[in-house]
PDB file of N, CA and C in Angstrom:
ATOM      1  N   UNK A   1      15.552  34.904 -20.370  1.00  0.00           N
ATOM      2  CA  UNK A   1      14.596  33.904 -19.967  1.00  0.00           C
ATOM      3  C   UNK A   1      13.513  34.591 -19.143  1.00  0.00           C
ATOM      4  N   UNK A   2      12.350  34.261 -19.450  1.00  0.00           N
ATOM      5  CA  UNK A   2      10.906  34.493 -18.917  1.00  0.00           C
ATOM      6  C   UNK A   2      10.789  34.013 -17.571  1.00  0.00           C
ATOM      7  N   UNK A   3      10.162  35.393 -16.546  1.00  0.00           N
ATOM      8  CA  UNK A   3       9.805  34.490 -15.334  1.00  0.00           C
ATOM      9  C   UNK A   3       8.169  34.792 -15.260  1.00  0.00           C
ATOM     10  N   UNK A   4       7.820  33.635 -14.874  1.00  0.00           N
ATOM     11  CA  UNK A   4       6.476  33.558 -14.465  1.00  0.00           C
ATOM     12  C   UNK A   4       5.665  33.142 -13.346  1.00  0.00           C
ATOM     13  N   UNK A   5       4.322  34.169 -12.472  1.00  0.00           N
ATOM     14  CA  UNK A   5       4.121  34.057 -11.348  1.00  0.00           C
ATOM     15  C   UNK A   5       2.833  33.284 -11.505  1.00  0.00           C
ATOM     16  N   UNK A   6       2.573  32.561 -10.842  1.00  0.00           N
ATOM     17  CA  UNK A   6       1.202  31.659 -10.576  1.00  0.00           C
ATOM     18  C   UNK A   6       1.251  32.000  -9.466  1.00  0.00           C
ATOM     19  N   UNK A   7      -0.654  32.920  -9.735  1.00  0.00           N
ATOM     20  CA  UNK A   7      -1.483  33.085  -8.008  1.00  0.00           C
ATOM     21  C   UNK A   7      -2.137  32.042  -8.111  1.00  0.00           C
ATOM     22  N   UNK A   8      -3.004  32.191  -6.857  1.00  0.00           N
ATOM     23  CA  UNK A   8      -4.136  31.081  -7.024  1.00  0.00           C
ATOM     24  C   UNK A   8      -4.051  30.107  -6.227  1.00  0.00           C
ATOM     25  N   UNK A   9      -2.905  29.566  -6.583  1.00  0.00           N
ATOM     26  CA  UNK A   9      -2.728  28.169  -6.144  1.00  0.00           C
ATOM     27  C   UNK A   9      -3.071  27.903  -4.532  1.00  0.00           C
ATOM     28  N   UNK A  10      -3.946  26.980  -4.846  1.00  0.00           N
ATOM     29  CA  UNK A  10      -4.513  26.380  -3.393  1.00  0.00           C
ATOM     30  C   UNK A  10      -3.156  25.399  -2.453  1.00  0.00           C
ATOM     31  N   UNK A  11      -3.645  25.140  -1.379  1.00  0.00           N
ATOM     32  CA  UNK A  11      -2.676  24.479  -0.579  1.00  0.00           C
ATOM     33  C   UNK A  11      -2.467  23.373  -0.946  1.00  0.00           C
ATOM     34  N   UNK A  12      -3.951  22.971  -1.304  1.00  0.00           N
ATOM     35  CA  UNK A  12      -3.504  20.731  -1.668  1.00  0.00           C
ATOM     36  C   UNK A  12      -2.755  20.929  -2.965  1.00  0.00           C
ATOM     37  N   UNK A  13      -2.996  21.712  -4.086  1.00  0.00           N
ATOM     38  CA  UNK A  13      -2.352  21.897  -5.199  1.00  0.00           C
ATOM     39  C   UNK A  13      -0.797  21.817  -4.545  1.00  0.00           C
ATOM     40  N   UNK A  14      -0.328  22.967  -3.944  1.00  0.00           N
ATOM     41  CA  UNK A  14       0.840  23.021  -3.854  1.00  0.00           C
ATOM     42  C   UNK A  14       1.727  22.023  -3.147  1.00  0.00           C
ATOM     43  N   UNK A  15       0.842  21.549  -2.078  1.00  0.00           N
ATOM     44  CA  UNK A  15       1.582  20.357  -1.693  1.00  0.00           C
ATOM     45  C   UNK A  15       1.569  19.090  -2.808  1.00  0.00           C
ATOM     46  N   UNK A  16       0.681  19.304  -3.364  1.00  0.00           N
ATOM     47  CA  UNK A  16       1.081  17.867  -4.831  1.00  0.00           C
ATOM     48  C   UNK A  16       1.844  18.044  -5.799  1.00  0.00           C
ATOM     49  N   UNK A  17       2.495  19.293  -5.990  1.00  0.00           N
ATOM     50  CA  UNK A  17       3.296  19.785  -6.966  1.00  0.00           C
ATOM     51  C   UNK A  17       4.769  19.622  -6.326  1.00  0.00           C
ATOM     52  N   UNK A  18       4.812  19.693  -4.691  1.00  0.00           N
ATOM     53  CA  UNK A  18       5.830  19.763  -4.082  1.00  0.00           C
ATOM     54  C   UNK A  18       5.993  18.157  -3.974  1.00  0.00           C
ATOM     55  N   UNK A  19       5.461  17.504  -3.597  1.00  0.00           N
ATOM     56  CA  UNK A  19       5.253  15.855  -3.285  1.00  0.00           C
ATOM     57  C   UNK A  19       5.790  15.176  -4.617  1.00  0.00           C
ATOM     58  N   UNK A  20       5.345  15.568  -5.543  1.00  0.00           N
ATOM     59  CA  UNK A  20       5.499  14.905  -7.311  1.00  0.00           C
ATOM     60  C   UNK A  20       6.852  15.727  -7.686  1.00  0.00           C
ATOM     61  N   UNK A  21       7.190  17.039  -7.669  1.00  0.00           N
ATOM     62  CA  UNK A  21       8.988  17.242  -7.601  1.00  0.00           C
ATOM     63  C   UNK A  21       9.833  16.464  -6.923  1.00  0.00           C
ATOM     64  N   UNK A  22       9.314  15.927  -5.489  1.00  0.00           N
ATOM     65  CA  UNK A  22      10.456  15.255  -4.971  1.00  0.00           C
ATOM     66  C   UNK A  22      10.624  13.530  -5.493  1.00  0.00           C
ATOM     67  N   UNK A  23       9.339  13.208  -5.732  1.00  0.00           N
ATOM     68  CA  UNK A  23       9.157  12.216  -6.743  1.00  0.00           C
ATOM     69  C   UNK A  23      10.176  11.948  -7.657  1.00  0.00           C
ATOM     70  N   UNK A  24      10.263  13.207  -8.802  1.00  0.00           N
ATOM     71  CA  UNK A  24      10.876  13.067  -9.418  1.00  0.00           C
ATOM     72  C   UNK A  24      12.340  13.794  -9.216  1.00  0.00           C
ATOM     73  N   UNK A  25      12.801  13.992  -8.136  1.00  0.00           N
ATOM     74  CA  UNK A  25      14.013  14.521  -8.121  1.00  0.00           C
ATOM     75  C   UNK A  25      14.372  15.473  -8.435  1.00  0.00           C
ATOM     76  N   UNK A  26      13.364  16.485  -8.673  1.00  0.00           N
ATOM     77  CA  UNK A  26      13.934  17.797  -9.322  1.00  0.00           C
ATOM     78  C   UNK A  26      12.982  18.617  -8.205  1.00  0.00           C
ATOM     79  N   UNK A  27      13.418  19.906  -8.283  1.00  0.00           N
ATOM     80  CA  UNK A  27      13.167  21.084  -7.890  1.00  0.00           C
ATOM     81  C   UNK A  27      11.301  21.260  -8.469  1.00  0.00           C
ATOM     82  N   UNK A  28      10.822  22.263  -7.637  1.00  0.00           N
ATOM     83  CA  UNK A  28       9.515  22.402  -7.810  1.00  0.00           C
ATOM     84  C   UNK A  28       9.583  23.287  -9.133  1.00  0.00           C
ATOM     85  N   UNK A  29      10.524  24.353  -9.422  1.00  0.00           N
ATOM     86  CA  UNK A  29      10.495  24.877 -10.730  1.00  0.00           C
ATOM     87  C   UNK A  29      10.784  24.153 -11.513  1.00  0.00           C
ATOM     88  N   UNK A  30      11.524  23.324 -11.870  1.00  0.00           N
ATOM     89  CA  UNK A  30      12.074  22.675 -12.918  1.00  0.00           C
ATOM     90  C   UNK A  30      11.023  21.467 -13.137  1.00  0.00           C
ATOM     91  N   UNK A  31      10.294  21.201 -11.954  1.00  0.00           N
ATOM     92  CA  UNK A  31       9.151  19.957 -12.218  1.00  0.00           C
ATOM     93  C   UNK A  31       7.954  20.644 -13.158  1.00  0.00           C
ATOM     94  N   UNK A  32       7.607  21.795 -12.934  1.00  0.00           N
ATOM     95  CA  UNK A  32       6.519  22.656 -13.010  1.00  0.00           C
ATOM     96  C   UNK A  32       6.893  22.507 -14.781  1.00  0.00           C
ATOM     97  N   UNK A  33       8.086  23.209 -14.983  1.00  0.00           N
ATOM     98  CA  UNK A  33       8.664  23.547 -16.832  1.00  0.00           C
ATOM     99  C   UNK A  33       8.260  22.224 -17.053  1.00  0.00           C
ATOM    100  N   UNK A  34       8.684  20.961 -16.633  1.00  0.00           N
ATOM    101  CA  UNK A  34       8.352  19.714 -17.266  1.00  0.00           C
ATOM    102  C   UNK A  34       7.177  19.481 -17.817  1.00  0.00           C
ATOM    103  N   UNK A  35       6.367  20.093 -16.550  1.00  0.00           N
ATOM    104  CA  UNK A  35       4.540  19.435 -16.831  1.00  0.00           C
ATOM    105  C   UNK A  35       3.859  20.394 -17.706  1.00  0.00           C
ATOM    106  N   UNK A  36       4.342  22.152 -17.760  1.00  0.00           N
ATOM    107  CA  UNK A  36       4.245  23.032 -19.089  1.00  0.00           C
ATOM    108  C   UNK A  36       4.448  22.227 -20.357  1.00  0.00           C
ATOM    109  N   UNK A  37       5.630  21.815 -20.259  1.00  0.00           N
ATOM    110  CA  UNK A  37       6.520  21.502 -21.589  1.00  0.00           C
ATOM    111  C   UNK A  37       5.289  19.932 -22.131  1.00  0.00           C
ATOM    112  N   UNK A  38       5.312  18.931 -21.192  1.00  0.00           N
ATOM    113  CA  UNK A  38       4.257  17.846 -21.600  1.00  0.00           C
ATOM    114  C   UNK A  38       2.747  18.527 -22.334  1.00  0.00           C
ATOM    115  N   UNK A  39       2.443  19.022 -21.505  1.00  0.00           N
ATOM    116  CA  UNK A  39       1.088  19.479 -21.578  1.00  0.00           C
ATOM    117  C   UNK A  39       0.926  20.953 -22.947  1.00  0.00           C
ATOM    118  N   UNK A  40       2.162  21.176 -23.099  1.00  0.00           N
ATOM    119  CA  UNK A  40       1.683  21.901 -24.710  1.00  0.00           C
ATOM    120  C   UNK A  40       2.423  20.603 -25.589  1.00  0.00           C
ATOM    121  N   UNK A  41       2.968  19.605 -24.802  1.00  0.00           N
ATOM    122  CA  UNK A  41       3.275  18.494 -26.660  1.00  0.00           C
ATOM    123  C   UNK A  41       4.806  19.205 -26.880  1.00  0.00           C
ATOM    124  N   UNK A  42       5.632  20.036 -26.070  1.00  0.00           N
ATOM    125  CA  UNK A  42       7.243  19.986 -26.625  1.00  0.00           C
ATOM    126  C   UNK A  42       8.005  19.563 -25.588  1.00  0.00           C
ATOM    127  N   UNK A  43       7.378  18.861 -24.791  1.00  0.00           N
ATOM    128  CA  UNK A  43       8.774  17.821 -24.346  1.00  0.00           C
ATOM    129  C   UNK A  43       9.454  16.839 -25.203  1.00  0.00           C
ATOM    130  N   UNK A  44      10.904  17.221 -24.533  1.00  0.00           N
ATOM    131  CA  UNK A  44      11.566  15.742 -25.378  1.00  0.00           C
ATOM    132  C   UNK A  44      11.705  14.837 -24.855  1.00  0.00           C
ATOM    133  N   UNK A  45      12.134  13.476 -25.459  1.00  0.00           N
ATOM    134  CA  UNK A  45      12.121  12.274 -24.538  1.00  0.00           C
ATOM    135  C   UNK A  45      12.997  12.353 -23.911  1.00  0.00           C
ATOM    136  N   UNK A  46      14.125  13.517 -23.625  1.00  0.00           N
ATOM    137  CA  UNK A  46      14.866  13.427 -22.515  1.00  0.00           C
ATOM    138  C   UNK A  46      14.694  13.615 -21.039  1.00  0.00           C
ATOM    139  N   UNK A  47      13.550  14.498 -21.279  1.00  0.00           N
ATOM    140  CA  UNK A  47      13.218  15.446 -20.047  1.00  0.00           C
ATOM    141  C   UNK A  47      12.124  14.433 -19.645  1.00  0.00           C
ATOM    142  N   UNK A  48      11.593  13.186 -19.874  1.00  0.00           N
ATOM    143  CA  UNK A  48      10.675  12.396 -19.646  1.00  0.00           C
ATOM    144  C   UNK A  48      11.068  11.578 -18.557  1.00  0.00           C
ATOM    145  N   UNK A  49      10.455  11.252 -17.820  1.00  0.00           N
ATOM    146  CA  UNK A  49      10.971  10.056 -17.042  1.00  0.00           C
ATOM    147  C   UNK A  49       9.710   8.772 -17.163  1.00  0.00           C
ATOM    148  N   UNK A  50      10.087   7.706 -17.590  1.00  0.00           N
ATOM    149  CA  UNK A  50       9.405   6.698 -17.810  1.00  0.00           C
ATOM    150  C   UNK A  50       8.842   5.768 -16.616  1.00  0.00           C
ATOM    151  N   UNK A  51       8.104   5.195 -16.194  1.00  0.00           N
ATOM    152  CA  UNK A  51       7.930   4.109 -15.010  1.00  0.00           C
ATOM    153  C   UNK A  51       7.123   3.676 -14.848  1.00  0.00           C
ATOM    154  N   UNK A  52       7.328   2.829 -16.612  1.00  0.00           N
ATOM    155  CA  UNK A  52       5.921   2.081 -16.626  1.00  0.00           C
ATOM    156  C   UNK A  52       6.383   0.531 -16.300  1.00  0.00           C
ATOM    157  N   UNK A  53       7.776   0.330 -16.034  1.00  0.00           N
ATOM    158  CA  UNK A  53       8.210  -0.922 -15.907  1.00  0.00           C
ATOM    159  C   UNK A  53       8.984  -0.810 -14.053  1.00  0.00           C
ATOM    160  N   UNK A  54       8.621  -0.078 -13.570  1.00  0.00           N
ATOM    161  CA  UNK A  54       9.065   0.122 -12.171  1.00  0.00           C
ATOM    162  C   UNK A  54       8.438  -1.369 -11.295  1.00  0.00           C
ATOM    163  N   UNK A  55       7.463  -1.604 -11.380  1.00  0.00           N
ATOM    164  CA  UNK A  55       6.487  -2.564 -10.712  1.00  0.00           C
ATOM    165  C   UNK A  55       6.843  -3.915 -10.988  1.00  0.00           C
ATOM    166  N   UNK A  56       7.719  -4.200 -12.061  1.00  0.00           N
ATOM    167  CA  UNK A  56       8.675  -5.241 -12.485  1.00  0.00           C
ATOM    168  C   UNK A  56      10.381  -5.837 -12.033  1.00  0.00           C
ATOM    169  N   UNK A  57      10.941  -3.921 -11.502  1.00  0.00           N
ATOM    170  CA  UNK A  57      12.334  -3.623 -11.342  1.00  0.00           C
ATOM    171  C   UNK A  57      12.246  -4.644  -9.877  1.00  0.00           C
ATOM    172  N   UNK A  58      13.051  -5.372  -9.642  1.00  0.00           N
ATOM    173  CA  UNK A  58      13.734  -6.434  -8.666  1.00  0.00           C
ATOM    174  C   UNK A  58      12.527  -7.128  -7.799  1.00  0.00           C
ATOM    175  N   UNK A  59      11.611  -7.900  -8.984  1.00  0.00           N
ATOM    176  CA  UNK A  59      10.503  -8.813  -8.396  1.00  0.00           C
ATOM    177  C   UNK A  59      11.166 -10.520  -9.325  1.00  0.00           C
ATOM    178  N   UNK A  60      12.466 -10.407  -9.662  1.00  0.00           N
ATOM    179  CA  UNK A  60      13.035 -12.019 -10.244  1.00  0.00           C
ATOM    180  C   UNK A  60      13.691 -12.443  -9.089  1.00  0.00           C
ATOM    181  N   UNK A  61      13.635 -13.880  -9.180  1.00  0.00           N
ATOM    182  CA  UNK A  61      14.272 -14.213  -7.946  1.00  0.00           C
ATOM    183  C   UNK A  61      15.980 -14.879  -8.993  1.00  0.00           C
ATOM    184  N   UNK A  62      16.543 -15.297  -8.151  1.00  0.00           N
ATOM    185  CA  UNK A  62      17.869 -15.980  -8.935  1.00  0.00           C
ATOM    186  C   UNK A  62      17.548 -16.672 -10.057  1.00  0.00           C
ATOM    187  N   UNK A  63      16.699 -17.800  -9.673  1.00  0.00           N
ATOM    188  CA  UNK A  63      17.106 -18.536 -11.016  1.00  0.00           C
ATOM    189  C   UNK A  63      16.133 -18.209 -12.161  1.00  0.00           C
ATOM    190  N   UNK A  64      14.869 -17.029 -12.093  1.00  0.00           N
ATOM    191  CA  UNK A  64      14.415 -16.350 -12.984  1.00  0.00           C
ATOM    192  C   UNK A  64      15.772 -15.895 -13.690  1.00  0.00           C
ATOM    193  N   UNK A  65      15.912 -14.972 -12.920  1.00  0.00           N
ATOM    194  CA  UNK A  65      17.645 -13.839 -13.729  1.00  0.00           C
ATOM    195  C   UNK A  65      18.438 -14.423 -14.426  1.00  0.00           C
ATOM    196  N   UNK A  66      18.971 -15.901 -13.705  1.00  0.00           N
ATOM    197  CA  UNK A  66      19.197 -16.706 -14.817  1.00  0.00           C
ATOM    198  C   UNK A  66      18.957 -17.500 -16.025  1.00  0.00           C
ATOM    199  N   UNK A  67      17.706 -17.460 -15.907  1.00  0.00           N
ATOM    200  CA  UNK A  67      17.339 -18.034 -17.123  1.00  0.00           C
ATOM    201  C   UNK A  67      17.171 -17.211 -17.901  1.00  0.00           C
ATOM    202  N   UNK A  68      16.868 -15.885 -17.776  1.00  0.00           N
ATOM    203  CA  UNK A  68      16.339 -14.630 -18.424  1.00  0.00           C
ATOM    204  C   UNK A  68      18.151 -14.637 -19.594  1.00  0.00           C
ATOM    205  N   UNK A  69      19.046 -15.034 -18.545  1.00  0.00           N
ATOM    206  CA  UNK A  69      20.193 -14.428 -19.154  1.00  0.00           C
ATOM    207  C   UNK A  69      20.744 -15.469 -19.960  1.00  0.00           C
ATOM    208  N   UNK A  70      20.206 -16.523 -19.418  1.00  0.00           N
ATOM    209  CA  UNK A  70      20.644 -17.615 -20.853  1.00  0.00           C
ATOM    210  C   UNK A  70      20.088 -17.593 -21.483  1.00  0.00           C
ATOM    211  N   UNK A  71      18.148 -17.260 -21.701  1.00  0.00           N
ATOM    212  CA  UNK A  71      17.621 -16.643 -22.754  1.00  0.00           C
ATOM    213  C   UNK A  71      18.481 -16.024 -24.201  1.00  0.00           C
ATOM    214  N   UNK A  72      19.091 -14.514 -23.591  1.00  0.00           N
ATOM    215  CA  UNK A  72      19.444 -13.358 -24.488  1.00  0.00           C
ATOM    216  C   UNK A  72      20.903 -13.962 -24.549  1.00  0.00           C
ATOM    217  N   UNK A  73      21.838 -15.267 -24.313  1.00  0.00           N
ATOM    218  CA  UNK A  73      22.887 -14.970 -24.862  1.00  0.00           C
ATOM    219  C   UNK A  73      23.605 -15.269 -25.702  1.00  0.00           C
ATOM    220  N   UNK A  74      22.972 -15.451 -26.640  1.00  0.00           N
ATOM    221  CA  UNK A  74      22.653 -15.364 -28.438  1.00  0.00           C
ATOM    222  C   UNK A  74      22.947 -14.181 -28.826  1.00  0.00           C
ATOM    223  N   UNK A  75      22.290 -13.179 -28.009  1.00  0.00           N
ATOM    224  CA  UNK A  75      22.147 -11.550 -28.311  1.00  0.00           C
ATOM    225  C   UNK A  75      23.625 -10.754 -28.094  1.00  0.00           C
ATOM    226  N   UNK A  76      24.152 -11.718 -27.527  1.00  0.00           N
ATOM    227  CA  UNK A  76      25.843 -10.959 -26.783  1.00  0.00           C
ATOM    228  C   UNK A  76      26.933 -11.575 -27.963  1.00  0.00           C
ATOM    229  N   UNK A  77      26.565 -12.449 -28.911  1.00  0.00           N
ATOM    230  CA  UNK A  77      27.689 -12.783 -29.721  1.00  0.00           C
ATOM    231  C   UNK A  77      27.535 -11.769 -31.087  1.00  0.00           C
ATOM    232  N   UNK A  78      28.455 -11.708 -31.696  1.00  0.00           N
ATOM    233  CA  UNK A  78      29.016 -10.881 -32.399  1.00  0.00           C
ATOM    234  C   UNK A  78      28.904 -11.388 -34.096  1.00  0.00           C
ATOM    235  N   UNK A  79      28.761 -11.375 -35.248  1.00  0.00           N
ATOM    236  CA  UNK A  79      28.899 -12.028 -36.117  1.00  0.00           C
ATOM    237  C   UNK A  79      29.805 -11.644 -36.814  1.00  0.00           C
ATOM    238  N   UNK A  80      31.084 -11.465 -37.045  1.00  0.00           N
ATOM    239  CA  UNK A  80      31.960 -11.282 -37.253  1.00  0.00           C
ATOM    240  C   UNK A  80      31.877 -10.897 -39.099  1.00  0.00           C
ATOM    241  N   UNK A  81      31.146 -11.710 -39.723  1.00  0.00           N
ATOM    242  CA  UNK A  81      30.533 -11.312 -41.095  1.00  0.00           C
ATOM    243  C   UNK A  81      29.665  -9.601 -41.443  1.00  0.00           C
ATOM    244  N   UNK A  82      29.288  -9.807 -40.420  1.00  0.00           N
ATOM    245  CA  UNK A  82      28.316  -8.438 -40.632  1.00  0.00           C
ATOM    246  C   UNK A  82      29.534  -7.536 -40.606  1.00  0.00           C
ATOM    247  N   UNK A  83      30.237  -7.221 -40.066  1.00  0.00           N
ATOM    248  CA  UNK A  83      31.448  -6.255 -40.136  1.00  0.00           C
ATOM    249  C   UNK A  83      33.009  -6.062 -40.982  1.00  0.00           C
ATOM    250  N   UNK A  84      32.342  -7.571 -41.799  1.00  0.00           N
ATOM    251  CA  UNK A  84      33.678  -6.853 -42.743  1.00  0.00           C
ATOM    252  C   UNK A  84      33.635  -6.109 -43.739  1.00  0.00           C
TER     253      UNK A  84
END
């Protein structure tokens, strides 16, 4: 495996590279391979982290959640035909 040195780098750079690793929970090297890997087009959707629905995550109150869940529970039964 290849190691590689980046000069250059200014201070605000590095503190936003350090700020956006802890963001995402990873290490400043392993954040860095991520944004390589995006930015030539071979990331996989594993190595992605999504959060375009974050601004949504625990804004229902109770009886939203509930209705949401009597909505989908149609979606939880089984058809017993499809599987024989």
């Amino acid at each position: 495996m290849a190691n590689l040195s980046i000069r250059g780098l200014d201070d605000d750079l590095s503190q936003l590279l350090k700020e956006d690793a802890q963001k995402h929970g990873l290490s400043i090297n392993a954040r860095v391979i991520e944004l390589i890997r995006q930015g030539l087009g071979v990331a996989n959707d594993a190595t992605l982290g999504y959060h375009d629905l974050d601004g949504l995550a625990g804004t229902w109150d109770e009886m939203q959640a509930k209705a949401f869940l009597e909505d989908i529970a149609d979606f939880e039964q089984i058809d017993e035909s499809l599987w024989s």
